[in-house]
C-alpha atoms as a PDB file:
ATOM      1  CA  UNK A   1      19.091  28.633 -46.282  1.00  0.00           C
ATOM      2  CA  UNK A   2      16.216  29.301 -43.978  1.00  0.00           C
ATOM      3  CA  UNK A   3      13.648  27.162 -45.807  1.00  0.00           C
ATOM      4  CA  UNK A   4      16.494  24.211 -45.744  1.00  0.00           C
ATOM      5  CA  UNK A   5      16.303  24.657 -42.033  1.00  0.00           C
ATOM      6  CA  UNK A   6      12.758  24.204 -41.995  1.00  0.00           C
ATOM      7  CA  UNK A   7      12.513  21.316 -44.070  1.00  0.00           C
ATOM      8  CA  UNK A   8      15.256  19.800 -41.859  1.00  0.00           C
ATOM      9  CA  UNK A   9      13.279  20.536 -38.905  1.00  0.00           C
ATOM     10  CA  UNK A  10      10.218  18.988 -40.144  1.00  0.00           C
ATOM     11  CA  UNK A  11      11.436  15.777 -41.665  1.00  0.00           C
ATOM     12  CA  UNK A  12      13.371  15.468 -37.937  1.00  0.00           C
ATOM     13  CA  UNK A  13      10.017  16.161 -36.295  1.00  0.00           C
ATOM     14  CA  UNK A  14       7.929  13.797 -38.527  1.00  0.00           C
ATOM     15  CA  UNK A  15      11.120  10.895 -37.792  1.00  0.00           C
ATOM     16  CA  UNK A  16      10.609  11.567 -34.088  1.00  0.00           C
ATOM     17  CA  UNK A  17       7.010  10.860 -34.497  1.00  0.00           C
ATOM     18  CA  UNK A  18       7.312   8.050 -36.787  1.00  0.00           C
ATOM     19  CA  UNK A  19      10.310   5.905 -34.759  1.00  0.00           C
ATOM     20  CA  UNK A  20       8.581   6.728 -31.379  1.00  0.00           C
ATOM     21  CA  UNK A  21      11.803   7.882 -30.034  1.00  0.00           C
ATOM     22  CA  UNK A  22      10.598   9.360 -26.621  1.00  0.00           C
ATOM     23  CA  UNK A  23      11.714  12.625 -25.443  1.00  0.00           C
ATOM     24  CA  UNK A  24      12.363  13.631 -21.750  1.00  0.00           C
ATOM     25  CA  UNK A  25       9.035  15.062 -21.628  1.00  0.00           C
ATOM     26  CA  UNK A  26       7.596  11.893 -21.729  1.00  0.00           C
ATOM     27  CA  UNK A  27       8.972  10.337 -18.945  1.00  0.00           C
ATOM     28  CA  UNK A  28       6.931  10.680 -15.640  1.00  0.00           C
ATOM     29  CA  UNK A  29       8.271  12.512 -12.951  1.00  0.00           C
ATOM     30  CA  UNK A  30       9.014  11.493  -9.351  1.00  0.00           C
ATOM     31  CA  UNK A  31       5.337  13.088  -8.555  1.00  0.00           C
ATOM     32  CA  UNK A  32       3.576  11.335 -11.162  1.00  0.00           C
ATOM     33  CA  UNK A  33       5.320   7.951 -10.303  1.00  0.00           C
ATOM     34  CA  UNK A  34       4.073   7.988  -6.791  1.00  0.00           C
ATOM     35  CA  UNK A  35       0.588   9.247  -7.518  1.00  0.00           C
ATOM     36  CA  UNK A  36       0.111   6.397  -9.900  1.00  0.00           C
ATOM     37  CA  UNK A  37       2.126   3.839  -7.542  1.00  0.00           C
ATOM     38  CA  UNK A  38      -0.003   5.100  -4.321  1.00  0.00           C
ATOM     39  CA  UNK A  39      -3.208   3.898  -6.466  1.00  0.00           C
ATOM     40  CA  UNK A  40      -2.019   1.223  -7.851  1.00  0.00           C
ATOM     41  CA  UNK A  41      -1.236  -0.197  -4.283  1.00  0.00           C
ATOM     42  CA  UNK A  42      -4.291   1.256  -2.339  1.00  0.00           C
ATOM     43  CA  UNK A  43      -7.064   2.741  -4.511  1.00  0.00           C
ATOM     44  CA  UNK A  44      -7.664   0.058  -7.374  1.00  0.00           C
ATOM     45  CA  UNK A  45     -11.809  -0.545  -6.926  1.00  0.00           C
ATOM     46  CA  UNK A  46     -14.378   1.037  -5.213  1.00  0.00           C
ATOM     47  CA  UNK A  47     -13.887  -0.927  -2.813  1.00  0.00           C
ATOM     48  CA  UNK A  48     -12.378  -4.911  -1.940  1.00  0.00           C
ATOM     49  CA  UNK A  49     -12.942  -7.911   0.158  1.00  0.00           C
ATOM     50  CA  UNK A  50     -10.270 -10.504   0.586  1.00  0.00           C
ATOM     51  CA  UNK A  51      -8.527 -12.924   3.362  1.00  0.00           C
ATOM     52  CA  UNK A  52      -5.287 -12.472   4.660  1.00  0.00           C
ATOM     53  CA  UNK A  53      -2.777 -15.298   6.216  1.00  0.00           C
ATOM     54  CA  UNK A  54       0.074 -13.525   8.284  1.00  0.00           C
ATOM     55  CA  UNK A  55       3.013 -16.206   8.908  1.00  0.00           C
ATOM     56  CA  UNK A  56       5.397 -14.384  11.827  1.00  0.00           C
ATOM     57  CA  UNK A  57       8.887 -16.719  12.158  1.00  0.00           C
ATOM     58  CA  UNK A  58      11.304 -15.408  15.194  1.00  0.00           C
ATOM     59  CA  UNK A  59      14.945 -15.499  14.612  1.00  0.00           C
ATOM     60  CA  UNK A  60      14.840 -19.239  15.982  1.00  0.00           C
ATOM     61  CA  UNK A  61      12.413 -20.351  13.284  1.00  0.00           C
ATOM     62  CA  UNK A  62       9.567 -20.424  15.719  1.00  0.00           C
ATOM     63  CA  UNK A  63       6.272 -19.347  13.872  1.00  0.00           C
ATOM     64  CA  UNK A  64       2.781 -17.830  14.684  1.00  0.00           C
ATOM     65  CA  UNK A  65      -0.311 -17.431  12.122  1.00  0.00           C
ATOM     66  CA  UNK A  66      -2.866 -14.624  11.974  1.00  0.00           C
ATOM     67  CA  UNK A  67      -6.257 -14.985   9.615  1.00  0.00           C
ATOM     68  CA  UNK A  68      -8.456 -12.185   8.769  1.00  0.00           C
ATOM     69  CA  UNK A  69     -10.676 -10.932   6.494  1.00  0.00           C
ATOM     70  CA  UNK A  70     -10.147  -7.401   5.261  1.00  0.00           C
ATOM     71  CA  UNK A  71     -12.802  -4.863   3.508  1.00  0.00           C
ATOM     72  CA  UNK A  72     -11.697  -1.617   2.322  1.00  0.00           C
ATOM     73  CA  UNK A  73     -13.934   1.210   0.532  1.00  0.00           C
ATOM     74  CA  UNK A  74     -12.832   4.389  -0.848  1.00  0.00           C
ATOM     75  CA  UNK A  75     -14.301   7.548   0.038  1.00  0.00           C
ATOM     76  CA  UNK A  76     -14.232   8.994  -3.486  1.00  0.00           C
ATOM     77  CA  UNK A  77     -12.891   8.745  -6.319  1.00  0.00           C
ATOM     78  CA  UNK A  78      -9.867  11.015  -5.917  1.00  0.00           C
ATOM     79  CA  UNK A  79      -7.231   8.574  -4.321  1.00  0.00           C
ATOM     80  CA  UNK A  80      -8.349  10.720  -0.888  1.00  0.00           C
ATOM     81  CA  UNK A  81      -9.858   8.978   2.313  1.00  0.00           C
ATOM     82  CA  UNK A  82     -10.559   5.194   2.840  1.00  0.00           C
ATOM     83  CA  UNK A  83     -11.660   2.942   5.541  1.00  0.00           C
ATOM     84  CA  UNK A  84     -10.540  -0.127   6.249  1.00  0.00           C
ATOM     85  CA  UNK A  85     -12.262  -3.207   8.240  1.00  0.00           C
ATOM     86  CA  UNK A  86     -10.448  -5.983   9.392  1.00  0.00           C
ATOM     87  CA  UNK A  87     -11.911  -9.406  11.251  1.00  0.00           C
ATOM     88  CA  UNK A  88      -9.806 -11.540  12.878  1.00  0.00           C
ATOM     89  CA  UNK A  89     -10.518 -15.216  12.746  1.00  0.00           C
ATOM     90  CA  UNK A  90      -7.600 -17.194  14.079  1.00  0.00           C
ATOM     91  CA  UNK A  91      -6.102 -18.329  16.569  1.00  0.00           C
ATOM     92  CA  UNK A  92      -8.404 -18.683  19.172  1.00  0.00           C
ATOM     93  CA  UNK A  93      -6.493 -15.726  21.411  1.00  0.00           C
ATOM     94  CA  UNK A  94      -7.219 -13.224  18.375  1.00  0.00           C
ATOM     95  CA  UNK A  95     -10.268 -14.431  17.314  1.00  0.00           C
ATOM     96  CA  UNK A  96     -13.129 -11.926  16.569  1.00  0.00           C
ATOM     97  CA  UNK A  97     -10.690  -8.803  17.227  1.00  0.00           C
ATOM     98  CA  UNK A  98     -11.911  -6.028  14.971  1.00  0.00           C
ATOM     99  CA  UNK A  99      -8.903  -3.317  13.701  1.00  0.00           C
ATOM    100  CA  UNK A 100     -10.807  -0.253  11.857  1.00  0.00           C
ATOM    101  CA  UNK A 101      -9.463   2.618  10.021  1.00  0.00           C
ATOM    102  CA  UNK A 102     -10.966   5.696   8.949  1.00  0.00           C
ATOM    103  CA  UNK A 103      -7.832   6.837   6.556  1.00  0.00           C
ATOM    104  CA  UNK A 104      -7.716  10.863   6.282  1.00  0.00           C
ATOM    105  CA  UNK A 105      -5.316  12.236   3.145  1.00  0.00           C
ATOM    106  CA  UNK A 106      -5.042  15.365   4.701  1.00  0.00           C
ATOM    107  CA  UNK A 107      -1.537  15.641   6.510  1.00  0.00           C
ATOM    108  CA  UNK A 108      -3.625  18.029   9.383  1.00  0.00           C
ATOM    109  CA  UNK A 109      -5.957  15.675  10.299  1.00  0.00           C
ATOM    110  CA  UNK A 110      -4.609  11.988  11.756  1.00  0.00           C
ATOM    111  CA  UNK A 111      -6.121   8.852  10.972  1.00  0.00           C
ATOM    112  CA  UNK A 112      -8.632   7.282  12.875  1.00  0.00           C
ATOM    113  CA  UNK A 113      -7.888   3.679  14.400  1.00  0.00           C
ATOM    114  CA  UNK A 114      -9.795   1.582  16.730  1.00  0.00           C
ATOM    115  CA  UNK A 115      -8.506  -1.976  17.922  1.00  0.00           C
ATOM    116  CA  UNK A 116     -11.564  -4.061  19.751  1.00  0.00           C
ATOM    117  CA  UNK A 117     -10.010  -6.766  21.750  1.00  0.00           C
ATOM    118  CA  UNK A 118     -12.910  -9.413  22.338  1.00  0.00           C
ATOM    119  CA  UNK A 119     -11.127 -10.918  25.661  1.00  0.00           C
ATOM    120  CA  UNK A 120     -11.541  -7.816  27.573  1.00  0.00           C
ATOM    121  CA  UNK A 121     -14.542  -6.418  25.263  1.00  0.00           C
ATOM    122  CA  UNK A 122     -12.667  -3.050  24.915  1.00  0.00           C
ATOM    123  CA  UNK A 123     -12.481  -1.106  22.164  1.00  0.00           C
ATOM    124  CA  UNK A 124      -9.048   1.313  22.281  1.00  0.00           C
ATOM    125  CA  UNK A 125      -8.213   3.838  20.419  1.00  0.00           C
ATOM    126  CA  UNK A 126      -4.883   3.918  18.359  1.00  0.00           C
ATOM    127  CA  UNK A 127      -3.528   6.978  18.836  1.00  0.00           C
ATOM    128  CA  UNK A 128      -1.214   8.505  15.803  1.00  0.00           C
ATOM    129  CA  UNK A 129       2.039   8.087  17.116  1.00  0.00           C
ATOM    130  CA  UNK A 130       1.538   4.271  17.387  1.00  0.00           C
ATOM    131  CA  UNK A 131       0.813   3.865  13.838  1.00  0.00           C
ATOM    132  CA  UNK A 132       4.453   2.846  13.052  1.00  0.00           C
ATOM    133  CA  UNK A 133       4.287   0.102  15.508  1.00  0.00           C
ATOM    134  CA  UNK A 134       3.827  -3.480  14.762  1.00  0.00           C
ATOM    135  CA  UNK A 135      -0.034  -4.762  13.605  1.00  0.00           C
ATOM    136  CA  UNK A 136      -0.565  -7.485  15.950  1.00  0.00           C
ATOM    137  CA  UNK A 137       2.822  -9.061  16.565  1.00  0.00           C
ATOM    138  CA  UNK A 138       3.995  -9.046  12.761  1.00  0.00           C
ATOM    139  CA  UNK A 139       6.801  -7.190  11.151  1.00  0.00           C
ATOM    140  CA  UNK A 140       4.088  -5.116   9.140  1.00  0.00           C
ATOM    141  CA  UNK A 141       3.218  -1.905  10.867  1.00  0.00           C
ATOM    142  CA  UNK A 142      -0.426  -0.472  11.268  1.00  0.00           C
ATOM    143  CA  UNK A 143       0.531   2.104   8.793  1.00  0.00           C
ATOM    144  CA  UNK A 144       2.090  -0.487   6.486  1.00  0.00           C
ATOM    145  CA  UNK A 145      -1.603  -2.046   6.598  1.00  0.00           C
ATOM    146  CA  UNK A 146      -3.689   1.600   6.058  1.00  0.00           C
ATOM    147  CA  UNK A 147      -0.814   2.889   3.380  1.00  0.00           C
ATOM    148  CA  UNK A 148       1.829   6.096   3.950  1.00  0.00           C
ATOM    149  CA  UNK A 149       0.242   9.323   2.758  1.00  0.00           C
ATOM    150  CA  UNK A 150       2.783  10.472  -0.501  1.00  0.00           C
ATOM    151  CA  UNK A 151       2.092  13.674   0.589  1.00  0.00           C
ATOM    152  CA  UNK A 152       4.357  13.126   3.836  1.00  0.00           C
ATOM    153  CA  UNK A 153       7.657  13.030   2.234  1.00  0.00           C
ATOM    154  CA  UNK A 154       9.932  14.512  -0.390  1.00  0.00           C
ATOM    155  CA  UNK A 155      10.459  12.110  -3.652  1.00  0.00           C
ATOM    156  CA  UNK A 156      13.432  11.950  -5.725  1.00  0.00           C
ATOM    157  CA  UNK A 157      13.564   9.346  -8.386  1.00  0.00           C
ATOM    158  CA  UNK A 158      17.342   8.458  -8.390  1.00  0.00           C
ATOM    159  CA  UNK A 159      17.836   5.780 -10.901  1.00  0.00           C
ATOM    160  CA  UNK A 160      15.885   4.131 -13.859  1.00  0.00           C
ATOM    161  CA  UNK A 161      16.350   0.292 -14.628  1.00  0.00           C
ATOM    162  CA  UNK A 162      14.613  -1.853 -17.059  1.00  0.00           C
ATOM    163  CA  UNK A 163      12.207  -3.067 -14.946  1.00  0.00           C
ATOM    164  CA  UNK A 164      11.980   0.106 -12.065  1.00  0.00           C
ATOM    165  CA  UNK A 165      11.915   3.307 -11.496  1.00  0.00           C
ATOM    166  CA  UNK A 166      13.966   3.651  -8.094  1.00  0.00           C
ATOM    167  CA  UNK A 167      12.737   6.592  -5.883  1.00  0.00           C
ATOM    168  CA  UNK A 168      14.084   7.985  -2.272  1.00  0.00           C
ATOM    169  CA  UNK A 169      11.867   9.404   0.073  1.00  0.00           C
ATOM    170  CA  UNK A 170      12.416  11.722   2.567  1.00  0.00           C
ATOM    171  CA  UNK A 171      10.037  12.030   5.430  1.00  0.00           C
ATOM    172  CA  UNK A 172       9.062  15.963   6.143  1.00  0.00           C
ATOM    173  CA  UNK A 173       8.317  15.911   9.082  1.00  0.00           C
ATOM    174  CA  UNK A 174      11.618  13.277  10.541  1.00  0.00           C
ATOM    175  CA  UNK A 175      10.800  13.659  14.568  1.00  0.00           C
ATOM    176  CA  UNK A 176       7.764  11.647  13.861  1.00  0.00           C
ATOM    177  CA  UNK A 177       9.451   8.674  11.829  1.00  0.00           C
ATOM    178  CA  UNK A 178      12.025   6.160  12.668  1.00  0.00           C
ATOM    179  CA  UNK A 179      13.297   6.320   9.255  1.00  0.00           C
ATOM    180  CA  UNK A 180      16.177   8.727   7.732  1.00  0.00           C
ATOM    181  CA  UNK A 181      14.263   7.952   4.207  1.00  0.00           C
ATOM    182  CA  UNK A 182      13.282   4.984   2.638  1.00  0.00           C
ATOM    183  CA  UNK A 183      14.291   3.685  -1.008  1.00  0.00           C
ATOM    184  CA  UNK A 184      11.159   2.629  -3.054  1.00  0.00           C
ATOM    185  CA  UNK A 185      11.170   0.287  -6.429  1.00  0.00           C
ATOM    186  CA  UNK A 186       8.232   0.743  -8.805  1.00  0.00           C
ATOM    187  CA  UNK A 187       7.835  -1.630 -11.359  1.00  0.00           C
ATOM    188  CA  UNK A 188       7.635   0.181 -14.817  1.00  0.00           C
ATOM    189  CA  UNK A 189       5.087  -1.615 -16.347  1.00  0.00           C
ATOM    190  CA  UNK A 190       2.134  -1.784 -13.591  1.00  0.00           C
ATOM    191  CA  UNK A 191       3.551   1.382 -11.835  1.00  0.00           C
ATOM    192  CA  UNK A 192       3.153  -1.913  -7.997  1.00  0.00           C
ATOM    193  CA  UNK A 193       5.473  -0.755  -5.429  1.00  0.00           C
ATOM    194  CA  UNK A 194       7.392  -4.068  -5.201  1.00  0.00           C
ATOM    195  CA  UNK A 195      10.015  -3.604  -2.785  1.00  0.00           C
ATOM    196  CA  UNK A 196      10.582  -0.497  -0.236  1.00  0.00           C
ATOM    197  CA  UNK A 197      14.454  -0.322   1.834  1.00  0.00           C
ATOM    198  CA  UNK A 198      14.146   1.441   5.040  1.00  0.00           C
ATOM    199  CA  UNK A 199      17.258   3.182   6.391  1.00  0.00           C
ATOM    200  CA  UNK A 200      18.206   4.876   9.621  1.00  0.00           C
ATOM    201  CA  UNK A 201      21.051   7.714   9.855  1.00  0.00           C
ATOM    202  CA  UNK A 202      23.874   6.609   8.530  1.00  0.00           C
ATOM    203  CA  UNK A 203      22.316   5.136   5.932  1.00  0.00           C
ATOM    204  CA  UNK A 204      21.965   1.336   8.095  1.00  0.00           C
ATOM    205  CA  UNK A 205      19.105  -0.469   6.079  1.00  0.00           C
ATOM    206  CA  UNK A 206      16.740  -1.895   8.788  1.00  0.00           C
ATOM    207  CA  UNK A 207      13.448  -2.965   6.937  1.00  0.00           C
ATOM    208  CA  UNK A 208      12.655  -4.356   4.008  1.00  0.00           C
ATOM    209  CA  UNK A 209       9.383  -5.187   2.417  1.00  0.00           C
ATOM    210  CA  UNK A 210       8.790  -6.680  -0.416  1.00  0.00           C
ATOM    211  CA  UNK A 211       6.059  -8.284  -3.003  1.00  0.00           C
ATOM    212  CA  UNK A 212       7.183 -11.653  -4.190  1.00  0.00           C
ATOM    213  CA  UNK A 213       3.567 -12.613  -6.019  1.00  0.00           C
ATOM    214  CA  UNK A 214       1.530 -10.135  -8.057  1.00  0.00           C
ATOM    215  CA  UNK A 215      -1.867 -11.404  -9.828  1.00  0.00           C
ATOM    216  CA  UNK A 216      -4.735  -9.915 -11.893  1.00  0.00           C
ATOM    217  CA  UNK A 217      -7.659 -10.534  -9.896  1.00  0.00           C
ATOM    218  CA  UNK A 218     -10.851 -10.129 -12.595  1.00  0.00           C
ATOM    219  CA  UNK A 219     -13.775  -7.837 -11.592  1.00  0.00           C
ATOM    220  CA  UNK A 220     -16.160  -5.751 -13.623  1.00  0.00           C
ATOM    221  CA  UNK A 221     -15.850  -1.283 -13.172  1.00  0.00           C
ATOM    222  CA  UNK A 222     -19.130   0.348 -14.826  1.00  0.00           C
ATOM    223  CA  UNK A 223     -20.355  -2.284 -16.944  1.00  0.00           C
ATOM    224  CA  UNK A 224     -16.537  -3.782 -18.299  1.00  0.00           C
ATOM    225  CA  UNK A 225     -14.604  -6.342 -17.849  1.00  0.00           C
ATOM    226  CA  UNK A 226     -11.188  -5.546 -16.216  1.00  0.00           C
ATOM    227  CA  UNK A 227      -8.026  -7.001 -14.263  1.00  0.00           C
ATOM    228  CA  UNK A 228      -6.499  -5.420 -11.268  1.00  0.00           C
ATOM    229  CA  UNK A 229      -2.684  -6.453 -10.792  1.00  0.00           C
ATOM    230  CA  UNK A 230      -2.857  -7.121  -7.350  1.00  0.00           C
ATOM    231  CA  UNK A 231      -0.021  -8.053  -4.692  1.00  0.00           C
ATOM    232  CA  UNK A 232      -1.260 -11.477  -3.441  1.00  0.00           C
ATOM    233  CA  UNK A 233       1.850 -12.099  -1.549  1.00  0.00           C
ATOM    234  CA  UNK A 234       4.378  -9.782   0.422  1.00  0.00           C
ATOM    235  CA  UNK A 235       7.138  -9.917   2.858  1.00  0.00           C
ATOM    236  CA  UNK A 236       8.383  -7.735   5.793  1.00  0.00           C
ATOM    237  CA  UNK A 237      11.967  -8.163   7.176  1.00  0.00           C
ATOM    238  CA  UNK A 238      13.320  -7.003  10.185  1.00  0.00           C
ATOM    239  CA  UNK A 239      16.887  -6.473   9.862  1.00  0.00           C
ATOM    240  CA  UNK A 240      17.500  -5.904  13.459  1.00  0.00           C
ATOM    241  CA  UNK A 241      16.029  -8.599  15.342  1.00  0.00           C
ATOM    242  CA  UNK A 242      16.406 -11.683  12.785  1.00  0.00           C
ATOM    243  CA  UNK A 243      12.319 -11.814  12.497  1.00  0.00           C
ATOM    244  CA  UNK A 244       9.871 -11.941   9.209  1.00  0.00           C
ATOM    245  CA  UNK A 245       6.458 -12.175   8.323  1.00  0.00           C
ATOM    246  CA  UNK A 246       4.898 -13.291   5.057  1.00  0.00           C
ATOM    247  CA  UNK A 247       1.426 -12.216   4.500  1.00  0.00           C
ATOM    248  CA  UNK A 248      -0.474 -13.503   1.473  1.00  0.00           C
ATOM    249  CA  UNK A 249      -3.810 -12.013   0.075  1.00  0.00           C
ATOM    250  CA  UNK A 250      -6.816 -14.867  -1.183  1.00  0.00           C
ATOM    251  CA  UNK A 251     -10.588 -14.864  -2.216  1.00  0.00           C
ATOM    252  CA  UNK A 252     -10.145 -11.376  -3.259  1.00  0.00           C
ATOM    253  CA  UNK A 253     -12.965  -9.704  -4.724  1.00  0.00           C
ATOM    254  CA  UNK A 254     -12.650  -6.119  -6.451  1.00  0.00           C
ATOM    255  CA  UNK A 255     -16.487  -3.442  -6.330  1.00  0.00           C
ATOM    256  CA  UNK A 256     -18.540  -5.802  -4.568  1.00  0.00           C
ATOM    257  CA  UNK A 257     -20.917  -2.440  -2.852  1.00  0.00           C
ATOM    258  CA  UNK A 258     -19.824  -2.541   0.471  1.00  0.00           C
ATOM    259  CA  UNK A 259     -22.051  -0.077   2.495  1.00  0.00           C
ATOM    260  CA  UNK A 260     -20.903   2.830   4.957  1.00  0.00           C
ATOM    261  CA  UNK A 261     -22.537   1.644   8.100  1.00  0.00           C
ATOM    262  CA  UNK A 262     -19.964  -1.263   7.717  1.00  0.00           C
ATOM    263  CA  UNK A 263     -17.230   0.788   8.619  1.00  0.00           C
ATOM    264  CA  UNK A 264     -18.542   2.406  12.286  1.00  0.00           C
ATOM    265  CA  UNK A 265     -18.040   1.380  16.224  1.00  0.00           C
ATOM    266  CA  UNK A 266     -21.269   0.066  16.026  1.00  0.00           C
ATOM    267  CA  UNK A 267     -20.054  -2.599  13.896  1.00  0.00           C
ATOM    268  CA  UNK A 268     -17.063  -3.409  15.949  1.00  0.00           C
ATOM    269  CA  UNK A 269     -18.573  -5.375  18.666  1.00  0.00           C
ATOM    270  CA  UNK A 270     -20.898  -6.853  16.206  1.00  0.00           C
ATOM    271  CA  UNK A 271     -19.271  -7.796  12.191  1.00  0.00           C
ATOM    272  CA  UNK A 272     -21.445  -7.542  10.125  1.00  0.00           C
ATOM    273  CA  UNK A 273     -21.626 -10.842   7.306  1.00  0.00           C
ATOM    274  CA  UNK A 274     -19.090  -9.547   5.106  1.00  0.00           C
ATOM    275  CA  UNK A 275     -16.946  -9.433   7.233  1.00  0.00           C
ATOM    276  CA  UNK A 276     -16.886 -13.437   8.554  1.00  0.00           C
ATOM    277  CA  UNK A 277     -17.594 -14.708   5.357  1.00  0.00           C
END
C-alpha cells in the first residue's frame, strides 16, 4: 500500500511538471509585483534622455503646452536613488526653467528638489510637503514625475485578471497624503503600471492616471541588444475640477553615459548640451 502511494505521488509530481500546471507558489506576491512594477516604470537603463510634450485642457476645453527635455541616471544598480534633470523649452514664459531631483529611497531622508525660474533667476527649493502638488500647472504631481517610494505604503493585491494584477495601497504614514489609498493595475506580461485610481475617505475616486501608449524603445545593456517597454504616452485626470493633461514621451534614448556633474546647482543656471539637445 505504501509503495502504491509513492508511485502515485511521483507520477502526480512528474504530471505537474510535465503539463506546467502552476502552483500557488509560483505566483508573485503583492511585494514582488511592486518591486518589479517600481523598475519597470523608473529604473529600466542606467540612465535615459527623452522629450516630453505636456497638453493641460481646463474644464472649458481651453489648453496650454509644456516641452522639456528630461535626463534621469540611477545611482546604482539596486532600484535605490536617482536624479532627475529636466529643461524646459516652451513657451516662452517657461522657457529655460530647470526642475532637479536628487531621489533618496530611504523613507528618513526626503528628496531633494530645486525649481530655477529664469524670469526672476532664482533657484527655490521644493520643500517635501509640496511634492504632491501640481508640476508646473499640469494634473501630474512633482512626485508623479520623480516616482512614489513602494516602501511608503502597505500593498495588497486584491484581484487577478487576464491581463492585471490589481493591487491597493495604503499610505503608512496618511497625515502626509491626500489619498485614503490608491488602486494600482499592473499589466501581467511587462509587470508597466498602466493605470493607478486615487480615492479619498469614503472611497470618492478623485485621480486617475493612466498609460494609453506603451513602446519598446531599442538600446544596447553590456554589449546586447535589448528593448525597454516604455510608456510613451500617459494621462492624468482630475476628477474634481473637470481638468486633464496628456503627456507623451519622444526621442527617447536608453544608457547613453550621462555624467554626475550633470545633475548639480551648478548646472541649473547653466544646462549643460544634453540637456537642450
Amino acid at each position: 500500500m505504501k509503495v502504491g502511494r509513492v508511485i502515485i505521488a511521483a507520477c502526480l509530481g512528474f504530471f505537474i511538471l510535465c503539463t506546467g500546471i502552476k502552483t500557488s507558489a509560483q505566483e508573485p506576491t503583492a511585494e514582488e509585483i511592486v518591486r518589479r512594477a517600481n523598475h519597470m516604470a523608473l529604473y529600466q537603463g542606467s540612465d535615459c534622455k527623452g522629450k516630453v510634450t505636456i497638453t493641460i485642457r481646463d474644464k472649458q476645453g481651453r489648453t496650454r503646452t509644456r516641452e522639456f527635455n528630461m535626463l534621469r541616471k540611477n545611482v546604482d544598480e539596486k532600484d535605490r536613488d536617482q536624479k532627475y534633470y529636466s529643461f524646459f523649452q516652451a513657451p516662452a514664459d517657461v522657457r529655460k526653467m530647470v526642475f532637479m531631483v536628487h531621489k533618496h529611497a530611504a523613507l528618513e531622508q526626503d528628496d531633494d528638489r530645486w525649481l530655477y525660474m529664469p524670469s526672476l533667476d532664482m533657484v527655490k527649493r521644493i520643500a517635501a510637503s509640496d511634492k504632491r502638488t501640481s508640476f508646473v500647472g499640469s494634473d501630474f504631481l512633482y512626485e508623479d514625475i520623480s516616482g512614489r517610494s513602494p516602501d511608503e505604503d502597505s500593498h495588497e493585491l486584491i484581484k487577478k485578471t487576464d491581463q492585471y494584477y490589481i493591487l491597493k495601497n495604503i499610505p503608512k504614514n496618511p497625515d502626509n497624503v491626500e489619498f485614503e489609498y490608491y488602486i494600482a493595475y499592473i499589466d501581467k506580461k511587462t509587470f508597466m503600471p498602466m493605470k493607478m485610481e486615487f480615492f479619498k475617505r469614503g472611497g470618492r475616486l478623485y485621480r486617475i492616471i493612466e498609460a494609453t501608449k506603451l513602446e519598446e524603445i531599442q538600446s544596447e545593456e553590456n554589449g546586447k541588444e535589448v528593448a525597454y517597454p516604455t510608456v510613451t504616452t500617459s494621462i492624468a485626470k482630475d476628477l474634481e475640477n473637470g481638468s486633464m493633461t496628456e503627456m507623451t514621451f519622444s526621442n527617447i534614448r536608453y544608457n547613453i553615459g550621462l555624467g554626475d556633474e550633470i545633475f548639480t546647482e551648478r548646472y541649473l543656471r547653466r544646462p549643460p548640451r544634453n540637456a537642450m539637445r
